[in-house]
PDB file of N, CA and C in Angstrom:
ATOM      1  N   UNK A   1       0.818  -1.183   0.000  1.00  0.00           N
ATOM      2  CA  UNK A   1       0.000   0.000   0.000  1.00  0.00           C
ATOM      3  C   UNK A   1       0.868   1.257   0.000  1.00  0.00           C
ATOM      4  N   UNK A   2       1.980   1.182   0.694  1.00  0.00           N
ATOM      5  CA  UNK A   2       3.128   2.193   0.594  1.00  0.00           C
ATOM      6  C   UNK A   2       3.211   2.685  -0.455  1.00  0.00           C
ATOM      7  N   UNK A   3       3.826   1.999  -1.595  1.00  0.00           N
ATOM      8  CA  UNK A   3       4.164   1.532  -2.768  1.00  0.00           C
ATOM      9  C   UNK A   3       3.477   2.671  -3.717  1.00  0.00           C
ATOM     10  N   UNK A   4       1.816   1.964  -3.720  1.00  0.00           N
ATOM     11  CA  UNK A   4       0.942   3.014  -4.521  1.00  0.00           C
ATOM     12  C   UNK A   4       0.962   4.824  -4.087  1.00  0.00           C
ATOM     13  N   UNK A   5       0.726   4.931  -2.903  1.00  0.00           N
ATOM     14  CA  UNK A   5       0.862   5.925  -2.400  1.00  0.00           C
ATOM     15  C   UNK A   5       2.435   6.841  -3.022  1.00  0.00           C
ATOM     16  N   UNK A   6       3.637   6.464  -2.855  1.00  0.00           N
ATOM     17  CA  UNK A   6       4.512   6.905  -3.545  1.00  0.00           C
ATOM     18  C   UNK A   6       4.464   7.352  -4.689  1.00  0.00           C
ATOM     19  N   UNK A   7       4.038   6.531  -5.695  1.00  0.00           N
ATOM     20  CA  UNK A   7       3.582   6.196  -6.902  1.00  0.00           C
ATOM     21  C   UNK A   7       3.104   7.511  -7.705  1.00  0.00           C
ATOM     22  N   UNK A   8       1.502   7.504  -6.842  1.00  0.00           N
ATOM     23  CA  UNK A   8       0.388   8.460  -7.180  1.00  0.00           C
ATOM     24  C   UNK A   8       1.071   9.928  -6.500  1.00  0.00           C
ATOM     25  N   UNK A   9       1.828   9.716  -5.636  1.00  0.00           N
ATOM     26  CA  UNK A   9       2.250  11.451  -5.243  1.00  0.00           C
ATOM     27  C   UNK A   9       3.648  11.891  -5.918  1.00  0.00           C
ATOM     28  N   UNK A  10       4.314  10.956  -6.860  1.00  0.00           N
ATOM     29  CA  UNK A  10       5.472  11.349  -7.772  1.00  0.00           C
ATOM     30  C   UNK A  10       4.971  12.086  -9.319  1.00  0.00           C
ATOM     31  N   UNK A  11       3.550  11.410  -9.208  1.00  0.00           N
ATOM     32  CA  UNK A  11       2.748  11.206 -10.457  1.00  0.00           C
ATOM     33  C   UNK A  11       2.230  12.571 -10.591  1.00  0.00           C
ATOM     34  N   UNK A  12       1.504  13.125  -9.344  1.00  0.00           N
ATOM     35  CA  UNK A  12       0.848  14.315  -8.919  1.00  0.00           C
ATOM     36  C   UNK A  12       1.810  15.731  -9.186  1.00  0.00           C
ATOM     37  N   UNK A  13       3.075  15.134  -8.388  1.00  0.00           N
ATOM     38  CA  UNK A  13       3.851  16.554  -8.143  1.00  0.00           C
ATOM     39  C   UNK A  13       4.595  16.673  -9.541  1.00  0.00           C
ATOM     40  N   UNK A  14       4.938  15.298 -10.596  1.00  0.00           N
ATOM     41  CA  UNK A  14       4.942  15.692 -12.116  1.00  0.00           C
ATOM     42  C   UNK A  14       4.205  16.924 -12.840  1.00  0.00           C
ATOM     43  N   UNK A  15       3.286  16.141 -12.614  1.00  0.00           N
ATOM     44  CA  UNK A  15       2.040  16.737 -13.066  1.00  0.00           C
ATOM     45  C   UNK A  15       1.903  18.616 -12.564  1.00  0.00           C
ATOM     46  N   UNK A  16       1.968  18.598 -11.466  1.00  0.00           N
ATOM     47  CA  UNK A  16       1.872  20.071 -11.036  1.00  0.00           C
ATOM     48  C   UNK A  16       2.826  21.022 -11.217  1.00  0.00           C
ATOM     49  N   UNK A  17       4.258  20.088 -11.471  1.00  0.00           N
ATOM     50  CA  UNK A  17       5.753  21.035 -11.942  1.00  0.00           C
ATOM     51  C   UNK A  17       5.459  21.396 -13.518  1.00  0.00           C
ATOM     52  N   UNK A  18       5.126  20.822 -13.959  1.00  0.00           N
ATOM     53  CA  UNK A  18       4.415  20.803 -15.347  1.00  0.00           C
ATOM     54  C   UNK A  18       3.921  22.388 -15.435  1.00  0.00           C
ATOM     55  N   UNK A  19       2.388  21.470 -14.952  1.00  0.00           N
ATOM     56  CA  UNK A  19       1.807  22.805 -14.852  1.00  0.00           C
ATOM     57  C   UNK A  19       2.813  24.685 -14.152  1.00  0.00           C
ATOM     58  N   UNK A  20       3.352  24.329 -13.331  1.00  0.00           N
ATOM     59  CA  UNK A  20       4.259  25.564 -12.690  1.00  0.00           C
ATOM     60  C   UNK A  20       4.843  26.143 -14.135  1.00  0.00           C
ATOM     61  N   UNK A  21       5.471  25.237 -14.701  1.00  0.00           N
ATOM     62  CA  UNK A  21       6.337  25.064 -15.769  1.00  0.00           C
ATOM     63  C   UNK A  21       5.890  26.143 -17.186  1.00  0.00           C
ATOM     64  N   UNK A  22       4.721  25.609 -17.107  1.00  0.00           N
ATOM     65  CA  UNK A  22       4.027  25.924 -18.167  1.00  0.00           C
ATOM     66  C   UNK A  22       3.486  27.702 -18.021  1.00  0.00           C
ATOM     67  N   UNK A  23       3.010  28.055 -16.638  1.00  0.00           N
ATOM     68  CA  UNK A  23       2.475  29.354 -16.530  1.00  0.00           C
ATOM     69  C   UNK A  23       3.778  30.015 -16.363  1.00  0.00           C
ATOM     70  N   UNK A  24       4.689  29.680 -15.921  1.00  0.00           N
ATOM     71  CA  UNK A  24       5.907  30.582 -15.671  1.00  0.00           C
ATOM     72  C   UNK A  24       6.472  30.818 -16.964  1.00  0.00           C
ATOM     73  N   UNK A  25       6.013  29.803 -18.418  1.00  0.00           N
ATOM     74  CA  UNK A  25       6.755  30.421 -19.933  1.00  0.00           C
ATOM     75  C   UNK A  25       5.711  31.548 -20.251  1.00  0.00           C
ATOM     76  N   UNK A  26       4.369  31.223 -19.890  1.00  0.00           N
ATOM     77  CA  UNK A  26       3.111  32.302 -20.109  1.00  0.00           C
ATOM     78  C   UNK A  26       3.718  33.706 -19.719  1.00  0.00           C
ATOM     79  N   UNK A  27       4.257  33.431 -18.622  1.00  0.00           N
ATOM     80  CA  UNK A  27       4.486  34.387 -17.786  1.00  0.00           C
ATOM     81  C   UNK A  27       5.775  35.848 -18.179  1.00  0.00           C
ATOM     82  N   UNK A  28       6.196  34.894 -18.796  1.00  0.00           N
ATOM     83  CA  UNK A  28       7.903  35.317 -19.318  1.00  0.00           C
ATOM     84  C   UNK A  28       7.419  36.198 -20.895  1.00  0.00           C
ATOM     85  N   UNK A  29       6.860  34.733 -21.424  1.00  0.00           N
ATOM     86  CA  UNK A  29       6.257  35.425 -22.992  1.00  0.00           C
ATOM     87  C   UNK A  29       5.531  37.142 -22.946  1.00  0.00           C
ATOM     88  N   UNK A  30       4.761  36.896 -22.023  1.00  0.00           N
ATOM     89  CA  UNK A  30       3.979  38.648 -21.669  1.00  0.00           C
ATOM     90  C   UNK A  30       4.869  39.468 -21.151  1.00  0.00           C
ATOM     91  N   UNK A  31       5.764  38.978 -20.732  1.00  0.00           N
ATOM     92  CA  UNK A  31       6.687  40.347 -20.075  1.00  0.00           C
ATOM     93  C   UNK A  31       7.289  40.732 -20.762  1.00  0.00           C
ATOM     94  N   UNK A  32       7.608  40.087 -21.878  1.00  0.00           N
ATOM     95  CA  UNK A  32       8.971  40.276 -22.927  1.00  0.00           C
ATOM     96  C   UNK A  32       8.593  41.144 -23.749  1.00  0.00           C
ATOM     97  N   UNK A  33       6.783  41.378 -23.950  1.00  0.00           N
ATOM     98  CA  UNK A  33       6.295  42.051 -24.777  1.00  0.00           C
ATOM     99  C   UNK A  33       6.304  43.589 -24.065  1.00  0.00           C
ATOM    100  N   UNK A  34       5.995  43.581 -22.988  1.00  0.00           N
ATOM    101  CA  UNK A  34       5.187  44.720 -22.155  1.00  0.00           C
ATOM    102  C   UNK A  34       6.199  45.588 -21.345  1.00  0.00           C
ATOM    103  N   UNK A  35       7.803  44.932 -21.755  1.00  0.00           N
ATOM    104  CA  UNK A  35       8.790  45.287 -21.077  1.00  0.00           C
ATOM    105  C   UNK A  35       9.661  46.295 -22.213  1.00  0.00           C
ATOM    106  N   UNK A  36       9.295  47.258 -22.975  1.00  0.00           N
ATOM    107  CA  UNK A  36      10.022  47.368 -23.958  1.00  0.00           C
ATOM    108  C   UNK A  36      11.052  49.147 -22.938  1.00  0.00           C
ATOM    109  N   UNK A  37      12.008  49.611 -23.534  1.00  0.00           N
ATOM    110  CA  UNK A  37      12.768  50.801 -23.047  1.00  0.00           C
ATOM    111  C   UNK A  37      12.459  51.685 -23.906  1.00  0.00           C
ATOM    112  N   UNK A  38      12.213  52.847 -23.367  1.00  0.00           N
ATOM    113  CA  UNK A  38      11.919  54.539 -23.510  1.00  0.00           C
ATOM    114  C   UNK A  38      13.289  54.843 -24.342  1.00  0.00           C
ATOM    115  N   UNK A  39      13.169  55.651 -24.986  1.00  0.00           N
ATOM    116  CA  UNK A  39      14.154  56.514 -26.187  1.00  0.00           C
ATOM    117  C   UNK A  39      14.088  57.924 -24.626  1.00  0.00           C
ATOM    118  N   UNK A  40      15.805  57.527 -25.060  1.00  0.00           N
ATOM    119  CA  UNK A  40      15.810  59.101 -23.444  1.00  0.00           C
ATOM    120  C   UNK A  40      16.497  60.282 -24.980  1.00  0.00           C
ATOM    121  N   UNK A  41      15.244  61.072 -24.629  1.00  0.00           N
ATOM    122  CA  UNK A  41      14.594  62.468 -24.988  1.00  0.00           C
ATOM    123  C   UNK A  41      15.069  63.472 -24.572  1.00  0.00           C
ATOM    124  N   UNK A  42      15.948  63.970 -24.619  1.00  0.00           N
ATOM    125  CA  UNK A  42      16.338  65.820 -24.197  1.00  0.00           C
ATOM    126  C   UNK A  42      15.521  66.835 -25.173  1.00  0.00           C
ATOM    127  N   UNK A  43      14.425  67.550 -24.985  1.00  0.00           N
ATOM    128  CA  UNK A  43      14.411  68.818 -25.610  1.00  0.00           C
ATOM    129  C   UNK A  43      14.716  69.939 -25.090  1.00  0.00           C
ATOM    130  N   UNK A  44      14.994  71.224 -25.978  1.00  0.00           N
ATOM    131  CA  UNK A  44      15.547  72.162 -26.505  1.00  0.00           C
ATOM    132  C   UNK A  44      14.493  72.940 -26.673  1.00  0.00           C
ATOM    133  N   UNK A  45      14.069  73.845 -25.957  1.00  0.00           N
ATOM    134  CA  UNK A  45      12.997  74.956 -25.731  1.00  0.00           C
ATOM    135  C   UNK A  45      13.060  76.075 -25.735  1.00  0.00           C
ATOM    136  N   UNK A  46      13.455  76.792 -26.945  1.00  0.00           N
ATOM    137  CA  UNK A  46      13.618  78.430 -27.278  1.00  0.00           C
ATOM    138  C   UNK A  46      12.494  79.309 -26.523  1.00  0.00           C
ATOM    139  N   UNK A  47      12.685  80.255 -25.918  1.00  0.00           N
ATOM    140  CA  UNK A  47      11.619  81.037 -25.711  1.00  0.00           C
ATOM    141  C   UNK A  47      11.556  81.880 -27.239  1.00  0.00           C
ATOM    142  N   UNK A  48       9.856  82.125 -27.620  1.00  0.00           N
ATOM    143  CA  UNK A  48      10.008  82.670 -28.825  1.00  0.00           C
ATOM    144  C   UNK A  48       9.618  84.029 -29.012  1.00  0.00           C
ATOM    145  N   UNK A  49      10.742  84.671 -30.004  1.00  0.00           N
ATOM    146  CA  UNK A  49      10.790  86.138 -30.057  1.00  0.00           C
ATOM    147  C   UNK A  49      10.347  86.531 -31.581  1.00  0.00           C
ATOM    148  N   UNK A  50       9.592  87.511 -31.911  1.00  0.00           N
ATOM    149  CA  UNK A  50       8.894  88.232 -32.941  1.00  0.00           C
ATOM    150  C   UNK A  50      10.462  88.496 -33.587  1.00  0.00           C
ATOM    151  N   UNK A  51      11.609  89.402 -32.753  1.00  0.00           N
ATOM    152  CA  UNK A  51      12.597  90.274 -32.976  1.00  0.00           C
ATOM    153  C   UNK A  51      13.698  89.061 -34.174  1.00  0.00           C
ATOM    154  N   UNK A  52      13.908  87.487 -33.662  1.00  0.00           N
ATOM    155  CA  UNK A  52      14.647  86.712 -34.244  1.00  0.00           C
ATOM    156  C   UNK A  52      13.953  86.369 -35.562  1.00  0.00           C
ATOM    157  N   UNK A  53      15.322  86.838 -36.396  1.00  0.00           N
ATOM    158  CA  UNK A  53      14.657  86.139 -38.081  1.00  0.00           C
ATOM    159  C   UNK A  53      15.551  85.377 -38.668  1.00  0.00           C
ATOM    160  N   UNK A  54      16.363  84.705 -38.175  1.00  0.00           N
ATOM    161  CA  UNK A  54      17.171  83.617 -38.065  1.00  0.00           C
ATOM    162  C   UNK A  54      16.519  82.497 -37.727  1.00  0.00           C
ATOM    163  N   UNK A  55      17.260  81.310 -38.172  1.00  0.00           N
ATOM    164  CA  UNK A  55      16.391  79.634 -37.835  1.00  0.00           C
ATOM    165  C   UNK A  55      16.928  78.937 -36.706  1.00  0.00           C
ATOM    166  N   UNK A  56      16.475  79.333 -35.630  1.00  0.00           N
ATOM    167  CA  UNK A  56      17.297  78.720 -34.417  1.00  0.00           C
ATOM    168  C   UNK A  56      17.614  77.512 -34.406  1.00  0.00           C
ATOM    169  N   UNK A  57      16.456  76.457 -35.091  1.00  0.00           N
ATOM    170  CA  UNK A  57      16.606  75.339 -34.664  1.00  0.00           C
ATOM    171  C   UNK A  57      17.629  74.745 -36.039  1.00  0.00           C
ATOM    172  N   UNK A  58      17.662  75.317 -37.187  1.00  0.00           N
ATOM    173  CA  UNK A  58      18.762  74.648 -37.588  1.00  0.00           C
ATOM    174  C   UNK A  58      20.547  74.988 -37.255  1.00  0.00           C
ATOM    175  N   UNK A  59      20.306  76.499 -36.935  1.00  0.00           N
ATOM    176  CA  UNK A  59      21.684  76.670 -36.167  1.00  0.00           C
ATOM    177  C   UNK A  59      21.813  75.686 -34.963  1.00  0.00           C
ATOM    178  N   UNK A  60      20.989  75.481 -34.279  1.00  0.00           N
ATOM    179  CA  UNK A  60      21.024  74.796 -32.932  1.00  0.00           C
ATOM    180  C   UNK A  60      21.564  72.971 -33.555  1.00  0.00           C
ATOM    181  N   UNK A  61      21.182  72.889 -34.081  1.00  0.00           N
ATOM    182  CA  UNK A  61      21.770  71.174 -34.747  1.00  0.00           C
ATOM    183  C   UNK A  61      22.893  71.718 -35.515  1.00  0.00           C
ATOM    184  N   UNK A  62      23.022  72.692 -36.018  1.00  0.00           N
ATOM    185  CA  UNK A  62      24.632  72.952 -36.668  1.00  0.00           C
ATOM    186  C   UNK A  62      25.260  72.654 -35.852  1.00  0.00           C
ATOM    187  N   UNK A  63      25.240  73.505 -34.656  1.00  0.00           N
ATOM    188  CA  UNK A  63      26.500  73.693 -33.621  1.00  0.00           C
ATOM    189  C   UNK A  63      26.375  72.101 -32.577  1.00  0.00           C
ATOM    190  N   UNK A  64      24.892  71.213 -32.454  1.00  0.00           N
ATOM    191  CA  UNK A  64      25.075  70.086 -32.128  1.00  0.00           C
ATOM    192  C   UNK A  64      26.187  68.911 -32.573  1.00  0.00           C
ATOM    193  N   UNK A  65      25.798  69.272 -34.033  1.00  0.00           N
ATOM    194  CA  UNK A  65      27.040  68.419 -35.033  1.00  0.00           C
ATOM    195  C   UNK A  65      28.252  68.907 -34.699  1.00  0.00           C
ATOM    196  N   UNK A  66      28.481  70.172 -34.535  1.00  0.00           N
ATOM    197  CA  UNK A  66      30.228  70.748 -34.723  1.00  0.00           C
ATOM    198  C   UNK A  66      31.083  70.447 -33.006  1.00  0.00           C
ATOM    199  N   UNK A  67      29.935  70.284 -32.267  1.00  0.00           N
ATOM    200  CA  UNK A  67      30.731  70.361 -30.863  1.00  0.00           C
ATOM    201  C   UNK A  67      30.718  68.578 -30.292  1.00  0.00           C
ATOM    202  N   UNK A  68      29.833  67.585 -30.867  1.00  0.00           N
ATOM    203  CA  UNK A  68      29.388  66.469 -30.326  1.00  0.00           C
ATOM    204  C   UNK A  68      29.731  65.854 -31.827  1.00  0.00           C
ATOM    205  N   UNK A  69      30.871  65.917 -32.531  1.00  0.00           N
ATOM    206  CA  UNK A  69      30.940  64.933 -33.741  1.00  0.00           C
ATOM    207  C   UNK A  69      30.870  63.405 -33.487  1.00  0.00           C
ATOM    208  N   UNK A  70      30.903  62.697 -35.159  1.00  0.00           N
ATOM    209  CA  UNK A  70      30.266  61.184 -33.810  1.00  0.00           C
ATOM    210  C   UNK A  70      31.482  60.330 -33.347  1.00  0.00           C
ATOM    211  N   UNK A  71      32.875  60.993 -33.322  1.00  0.00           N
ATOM    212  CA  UNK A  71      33.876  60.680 -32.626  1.00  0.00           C
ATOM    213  C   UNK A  71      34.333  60.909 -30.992  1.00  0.00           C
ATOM    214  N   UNK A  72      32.601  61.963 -30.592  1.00  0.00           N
ATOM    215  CA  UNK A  72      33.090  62.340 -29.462  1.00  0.00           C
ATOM    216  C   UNK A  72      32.777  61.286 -28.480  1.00  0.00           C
ATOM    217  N   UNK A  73      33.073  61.565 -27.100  1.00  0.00           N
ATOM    218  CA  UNK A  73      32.318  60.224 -26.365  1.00  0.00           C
ATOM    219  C   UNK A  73      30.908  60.701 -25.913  1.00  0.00           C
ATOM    220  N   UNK A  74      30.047  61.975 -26.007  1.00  0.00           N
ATOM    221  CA  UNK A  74      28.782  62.234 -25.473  1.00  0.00           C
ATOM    222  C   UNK A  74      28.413  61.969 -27.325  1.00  0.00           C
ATOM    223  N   UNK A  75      28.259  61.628 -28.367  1.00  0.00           N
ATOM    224  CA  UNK A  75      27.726  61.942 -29.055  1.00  0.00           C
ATOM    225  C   UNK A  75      26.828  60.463 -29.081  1.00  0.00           C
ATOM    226  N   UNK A  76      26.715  59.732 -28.225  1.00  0.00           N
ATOM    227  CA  UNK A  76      26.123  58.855 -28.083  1.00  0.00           C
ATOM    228  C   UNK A  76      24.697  59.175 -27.114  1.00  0.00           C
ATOM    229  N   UNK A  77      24.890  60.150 -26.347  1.00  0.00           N
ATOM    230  CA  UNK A  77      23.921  60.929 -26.007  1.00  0.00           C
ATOM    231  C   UNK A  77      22.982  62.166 -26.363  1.00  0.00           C
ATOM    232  N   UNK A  78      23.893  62.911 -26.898  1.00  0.00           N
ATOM    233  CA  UNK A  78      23.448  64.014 -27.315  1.00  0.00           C
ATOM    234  C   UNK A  78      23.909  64.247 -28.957  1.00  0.00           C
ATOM    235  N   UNK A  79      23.097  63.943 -30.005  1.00  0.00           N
ATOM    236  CA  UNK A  79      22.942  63.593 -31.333  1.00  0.00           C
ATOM    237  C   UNK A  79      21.189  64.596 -31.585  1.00  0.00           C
ATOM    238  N   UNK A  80      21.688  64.116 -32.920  1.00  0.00           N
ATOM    239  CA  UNK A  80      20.221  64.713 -33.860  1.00  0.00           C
ATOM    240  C   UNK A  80      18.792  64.174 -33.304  1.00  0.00           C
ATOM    241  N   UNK A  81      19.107  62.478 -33.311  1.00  0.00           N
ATOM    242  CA  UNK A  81      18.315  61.795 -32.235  1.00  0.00           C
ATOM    243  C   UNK A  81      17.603  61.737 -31.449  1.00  0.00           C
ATOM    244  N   UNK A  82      18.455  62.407 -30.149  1.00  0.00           N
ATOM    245  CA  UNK A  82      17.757  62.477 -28.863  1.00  0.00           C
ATOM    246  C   UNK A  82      17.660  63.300 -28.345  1.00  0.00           C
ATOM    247  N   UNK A  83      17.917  64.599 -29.483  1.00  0.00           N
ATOM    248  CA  UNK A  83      17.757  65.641 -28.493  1.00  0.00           C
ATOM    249  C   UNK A  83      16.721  66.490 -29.562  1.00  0.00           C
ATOM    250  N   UNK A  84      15.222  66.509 -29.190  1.00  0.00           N
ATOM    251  CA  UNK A  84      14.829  67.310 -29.705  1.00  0.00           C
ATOM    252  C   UNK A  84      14.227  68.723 -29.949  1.00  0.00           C
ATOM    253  N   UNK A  85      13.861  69.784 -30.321  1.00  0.00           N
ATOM    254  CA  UNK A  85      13.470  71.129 -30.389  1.00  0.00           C
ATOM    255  C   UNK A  85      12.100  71.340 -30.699  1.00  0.00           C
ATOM    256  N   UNK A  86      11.250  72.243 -29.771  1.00  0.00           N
ATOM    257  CA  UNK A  86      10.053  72.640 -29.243  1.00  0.00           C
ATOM    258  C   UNK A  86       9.876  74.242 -28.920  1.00  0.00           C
ATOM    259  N   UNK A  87      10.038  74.883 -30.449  1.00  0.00           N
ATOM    260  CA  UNK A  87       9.112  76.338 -29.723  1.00  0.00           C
ATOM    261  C   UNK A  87       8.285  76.530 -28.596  1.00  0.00           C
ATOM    262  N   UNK A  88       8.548  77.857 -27.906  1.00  0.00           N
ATOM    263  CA  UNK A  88       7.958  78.171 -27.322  1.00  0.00           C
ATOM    264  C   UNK A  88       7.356  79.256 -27.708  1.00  0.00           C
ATOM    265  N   UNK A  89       5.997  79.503 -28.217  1.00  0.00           N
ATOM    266  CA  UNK A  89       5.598  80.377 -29.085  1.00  0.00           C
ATOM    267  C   UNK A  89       4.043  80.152 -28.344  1.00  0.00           C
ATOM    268  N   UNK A  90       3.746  80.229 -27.198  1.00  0.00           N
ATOM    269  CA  UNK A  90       2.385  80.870 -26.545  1.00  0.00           C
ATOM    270  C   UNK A  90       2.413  82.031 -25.462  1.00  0.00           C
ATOM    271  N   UNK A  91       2.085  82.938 -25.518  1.00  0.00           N
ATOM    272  CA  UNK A  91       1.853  83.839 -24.847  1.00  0.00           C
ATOM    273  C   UNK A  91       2.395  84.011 -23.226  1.00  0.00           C
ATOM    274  N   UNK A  92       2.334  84.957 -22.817  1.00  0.00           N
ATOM    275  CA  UNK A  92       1.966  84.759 -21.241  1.00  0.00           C
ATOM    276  C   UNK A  92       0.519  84.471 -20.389  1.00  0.00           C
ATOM    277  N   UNK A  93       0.506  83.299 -19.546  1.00  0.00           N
ATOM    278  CA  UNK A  93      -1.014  83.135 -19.163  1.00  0.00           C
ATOM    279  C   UNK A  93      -1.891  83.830 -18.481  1.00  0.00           C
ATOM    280  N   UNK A  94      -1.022  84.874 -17.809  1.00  0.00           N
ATOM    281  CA  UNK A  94      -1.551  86.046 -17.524  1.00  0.00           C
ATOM    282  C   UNK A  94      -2.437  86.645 -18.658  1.00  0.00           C
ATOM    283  N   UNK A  95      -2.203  86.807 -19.800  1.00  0.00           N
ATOM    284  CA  UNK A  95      -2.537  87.878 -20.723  1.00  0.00           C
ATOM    285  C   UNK A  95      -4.176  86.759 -21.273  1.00  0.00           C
ATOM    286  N   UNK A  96      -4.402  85.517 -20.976  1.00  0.00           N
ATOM    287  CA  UNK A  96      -5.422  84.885 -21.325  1.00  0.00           C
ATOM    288  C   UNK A  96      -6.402  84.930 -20.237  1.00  0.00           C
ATOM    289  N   UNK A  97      -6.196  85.665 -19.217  1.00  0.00           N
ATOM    290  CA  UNK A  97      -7.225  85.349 -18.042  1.00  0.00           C
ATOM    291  C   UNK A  97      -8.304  86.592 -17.948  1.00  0.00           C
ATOM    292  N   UNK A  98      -9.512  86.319 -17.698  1.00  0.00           N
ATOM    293  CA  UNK A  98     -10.959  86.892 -18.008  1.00  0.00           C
ATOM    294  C   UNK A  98     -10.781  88.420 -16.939  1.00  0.00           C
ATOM    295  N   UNK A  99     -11.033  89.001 -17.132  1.00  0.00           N
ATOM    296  CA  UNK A  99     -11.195  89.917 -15.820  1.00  0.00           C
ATOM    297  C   UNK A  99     -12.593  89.689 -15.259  1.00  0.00           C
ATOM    298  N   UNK A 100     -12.493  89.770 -13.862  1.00  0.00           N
ATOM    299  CA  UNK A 100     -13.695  89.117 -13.255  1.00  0.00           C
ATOM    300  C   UNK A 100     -14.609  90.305 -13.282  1.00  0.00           C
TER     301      UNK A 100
END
């Protein structure tokens, strides 16, 4: 009677490593998807002036290229890439508010 008993609980805990087995690849497969890395983003935020009639933002990547060539050791950071440019061309919020 020993015997069977052994038997049926080698049989069982197969069976259930299995199963462990099986939700832990489930488990792995979804993460691999849901785990992806962020692009690291620097922007470049001119305040914007009526007075400038020059192209800031292509001078601003000129002088990116001339100071960060891709021999430097930051040009792995700071490139055309990852660093991008965002006028600032809205008002002051003062000047949008209702008078009561």
């Amino acid at each position: 009677m020993a015997l069977k008993y052994t038997e049926k609980k080698t049989n069982t805990t197969t069976k259930n490593e299995n199963k462990r087995k099986e939700t832990a690849n489930e488990e792995t497969k979804e993460t691999k998807t849901t785990n992806r890395r962020k692009r690291r983003i620097t922007w470049f935020n001119p305040p914007c002036s009526k007075n400038v009639s020059s192209n800031i933002g292509k001078k601003f990547f000129d002088l990116l290229n001339s100071c960060f060539p891709p021999n430097h050791k930051l040009h792995k950071i700071i490139n055309k890439n990852t660093v991008k440019l965002s006028y600032s061309c809205t008002p002051n919020i003062t000047n949008h508010q209702q008078p009561e």
